[in-house]
Protein backbone atom coordinates (compact mmCIF):
# COMPACT_ATOMS: atom_id res chain seq x y z
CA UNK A 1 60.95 -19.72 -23.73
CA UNK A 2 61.42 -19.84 -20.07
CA UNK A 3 58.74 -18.57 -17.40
CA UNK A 4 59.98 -18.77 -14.07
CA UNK A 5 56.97 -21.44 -12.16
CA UNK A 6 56.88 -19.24 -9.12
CA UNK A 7 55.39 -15.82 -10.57
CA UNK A 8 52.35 -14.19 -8.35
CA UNK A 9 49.38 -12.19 -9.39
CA UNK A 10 46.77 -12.23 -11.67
CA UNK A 11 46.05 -12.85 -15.05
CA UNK A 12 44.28 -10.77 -16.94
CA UNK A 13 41.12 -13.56 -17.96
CA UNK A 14 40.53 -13.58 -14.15
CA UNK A 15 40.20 -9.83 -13.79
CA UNK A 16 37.87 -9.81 -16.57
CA UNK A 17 35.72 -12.74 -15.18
CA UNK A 18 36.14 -11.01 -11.72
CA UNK A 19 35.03 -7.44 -13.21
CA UNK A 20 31.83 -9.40 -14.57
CA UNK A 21 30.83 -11.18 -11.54
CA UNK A 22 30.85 -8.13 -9.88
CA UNK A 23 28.91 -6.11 -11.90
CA UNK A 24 26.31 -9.12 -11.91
CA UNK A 25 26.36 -8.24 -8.54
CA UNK A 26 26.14 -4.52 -8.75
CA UNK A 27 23.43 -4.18 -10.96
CA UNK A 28 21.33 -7.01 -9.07
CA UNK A 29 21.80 -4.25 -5.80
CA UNK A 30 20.37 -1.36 -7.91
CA UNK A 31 17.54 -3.24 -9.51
CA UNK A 32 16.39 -4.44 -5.77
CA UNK A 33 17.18 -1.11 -4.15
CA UNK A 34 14.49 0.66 -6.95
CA UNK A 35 12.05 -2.14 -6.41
CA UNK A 36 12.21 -1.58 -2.52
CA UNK A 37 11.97 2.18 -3.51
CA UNK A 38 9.03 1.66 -5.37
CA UNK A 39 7.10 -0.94 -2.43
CA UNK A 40 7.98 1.50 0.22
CA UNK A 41 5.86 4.70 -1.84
CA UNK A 42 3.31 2.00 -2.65
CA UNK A 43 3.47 1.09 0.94
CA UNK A 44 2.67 5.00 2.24
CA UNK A 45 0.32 5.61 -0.08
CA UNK A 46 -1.96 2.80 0.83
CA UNK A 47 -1.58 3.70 4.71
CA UNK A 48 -2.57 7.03 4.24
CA UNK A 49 -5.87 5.59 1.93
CA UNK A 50 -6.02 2.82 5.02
CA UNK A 51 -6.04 5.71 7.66
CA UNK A 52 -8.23 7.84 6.16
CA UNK A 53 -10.82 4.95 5.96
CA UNK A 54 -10.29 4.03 9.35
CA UNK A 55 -10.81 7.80 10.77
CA UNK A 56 -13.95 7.68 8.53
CA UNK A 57 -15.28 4.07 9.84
CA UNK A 58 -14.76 4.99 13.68
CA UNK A 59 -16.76 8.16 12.92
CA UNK A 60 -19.76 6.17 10.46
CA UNK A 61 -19.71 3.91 13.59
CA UNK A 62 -20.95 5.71 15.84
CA UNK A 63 -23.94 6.82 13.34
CA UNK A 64 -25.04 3.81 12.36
CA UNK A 65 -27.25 3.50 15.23
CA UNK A 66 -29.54 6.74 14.40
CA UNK A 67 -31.46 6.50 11.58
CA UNK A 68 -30.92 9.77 10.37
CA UNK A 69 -27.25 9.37 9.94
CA UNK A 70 -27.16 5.71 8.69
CA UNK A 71 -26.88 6.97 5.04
CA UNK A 72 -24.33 6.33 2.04
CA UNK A 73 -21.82 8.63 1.13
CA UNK A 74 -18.26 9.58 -0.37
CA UNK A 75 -15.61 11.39 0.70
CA UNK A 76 -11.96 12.72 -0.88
CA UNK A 77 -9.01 13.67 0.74
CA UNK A 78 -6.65 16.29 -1.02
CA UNK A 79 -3.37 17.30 -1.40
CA UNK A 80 -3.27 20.66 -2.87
CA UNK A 81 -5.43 20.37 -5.41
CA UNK A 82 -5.34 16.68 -6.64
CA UNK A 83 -7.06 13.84 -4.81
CA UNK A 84 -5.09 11.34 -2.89
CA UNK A 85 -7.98 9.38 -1.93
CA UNK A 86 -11.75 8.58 -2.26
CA UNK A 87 -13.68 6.47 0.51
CA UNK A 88 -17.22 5.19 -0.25
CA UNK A 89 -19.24 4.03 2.22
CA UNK A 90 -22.41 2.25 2.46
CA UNK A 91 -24.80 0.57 4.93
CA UNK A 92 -26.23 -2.65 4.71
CA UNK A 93 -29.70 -3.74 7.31
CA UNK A 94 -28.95 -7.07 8.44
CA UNK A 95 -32.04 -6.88 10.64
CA UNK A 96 -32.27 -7.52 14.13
CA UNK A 97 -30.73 -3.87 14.59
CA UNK A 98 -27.51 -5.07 13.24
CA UNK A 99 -26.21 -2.96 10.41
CA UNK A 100 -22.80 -4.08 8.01
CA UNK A 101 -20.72 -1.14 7.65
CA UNK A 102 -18.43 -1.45 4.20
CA UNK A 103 -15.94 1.28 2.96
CA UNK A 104 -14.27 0.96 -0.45
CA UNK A 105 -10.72 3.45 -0.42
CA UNK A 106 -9.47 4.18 -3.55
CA UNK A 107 -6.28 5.69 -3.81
CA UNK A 108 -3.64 6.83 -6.52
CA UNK A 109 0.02 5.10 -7.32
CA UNK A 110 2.99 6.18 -8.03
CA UNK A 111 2.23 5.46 -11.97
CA UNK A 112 -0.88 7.29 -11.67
CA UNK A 113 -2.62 4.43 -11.26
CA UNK A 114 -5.60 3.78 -9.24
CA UNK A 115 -5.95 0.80 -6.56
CA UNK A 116 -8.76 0.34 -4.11
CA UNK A 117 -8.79 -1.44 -0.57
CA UNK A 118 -11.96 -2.13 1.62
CA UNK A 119 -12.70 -2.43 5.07
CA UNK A 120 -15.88 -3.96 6.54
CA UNK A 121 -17.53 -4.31 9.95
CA UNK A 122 -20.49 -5.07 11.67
CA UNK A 123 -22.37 -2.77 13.98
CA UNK A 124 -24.91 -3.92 16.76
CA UNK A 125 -27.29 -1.10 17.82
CA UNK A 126 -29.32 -3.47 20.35
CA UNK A 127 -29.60 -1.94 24.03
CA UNK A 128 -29.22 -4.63 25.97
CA UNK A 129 -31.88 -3.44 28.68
């Protein structure tokens, strides 16, 4: 049998291997394009918890210095009806009219899950007369 030495194209094992390599490929995209799917909701949720505590910490601040207000507490933030997230604060006398401010933020995931971040700070309530 004669085959003329000069024929072009493919044969069919490299179409095969090339069909494999590139859905190796493919499937590598999707699985990183649903992980970055999933960081980027993770990432939202835990800015909104991280905002929330902040608007909460910049308002506890400014209490810390009467004694009256210097007190423990908790607070939720909603959507609709279901909590998003829960902030816990509480004050800590590290005399000398300094006071440690630390707020615990609990938030939910995207698998209903439940995570928590906190946020500390210290507050000086001397006049400097």
């Amino acid at each position: 049998m004669n085959t003329p030495k000069n024929r072009k194209g493919f044969t069919i094992i490299e179409i095969i291997i090339a069909i494999v390599v590139l859905t190796v490929g493919v499937l590598g995209m999707v699985t990183t394009a649903a992980l970055v799917t999933r960081m980027i909701a993770r990432g939202q949720r835990s800015a909104a918890a991280t905002a929330f505590a902040q608007r909460r910490l910049e308002r506890m601040r400014v209490a810390a210095c009467t004694a009256a207000l210097r007190v423990n507490g908790t607070d939720t933030l909603y959507r609709g009806s279901t909590w998003t997230s829960i902030n816990r604060w509480t004050y800590t006398d590290l005399g000398n009219l300094n006071y440690r401010l630390k707020i615990v933020s609990t938030y939910r995931t995207t698998q209903n899950r439940v995570r928590s971040d906190s946020t500390e700070t210290t507050i000086t309530c001397n006049n400097f007369l």
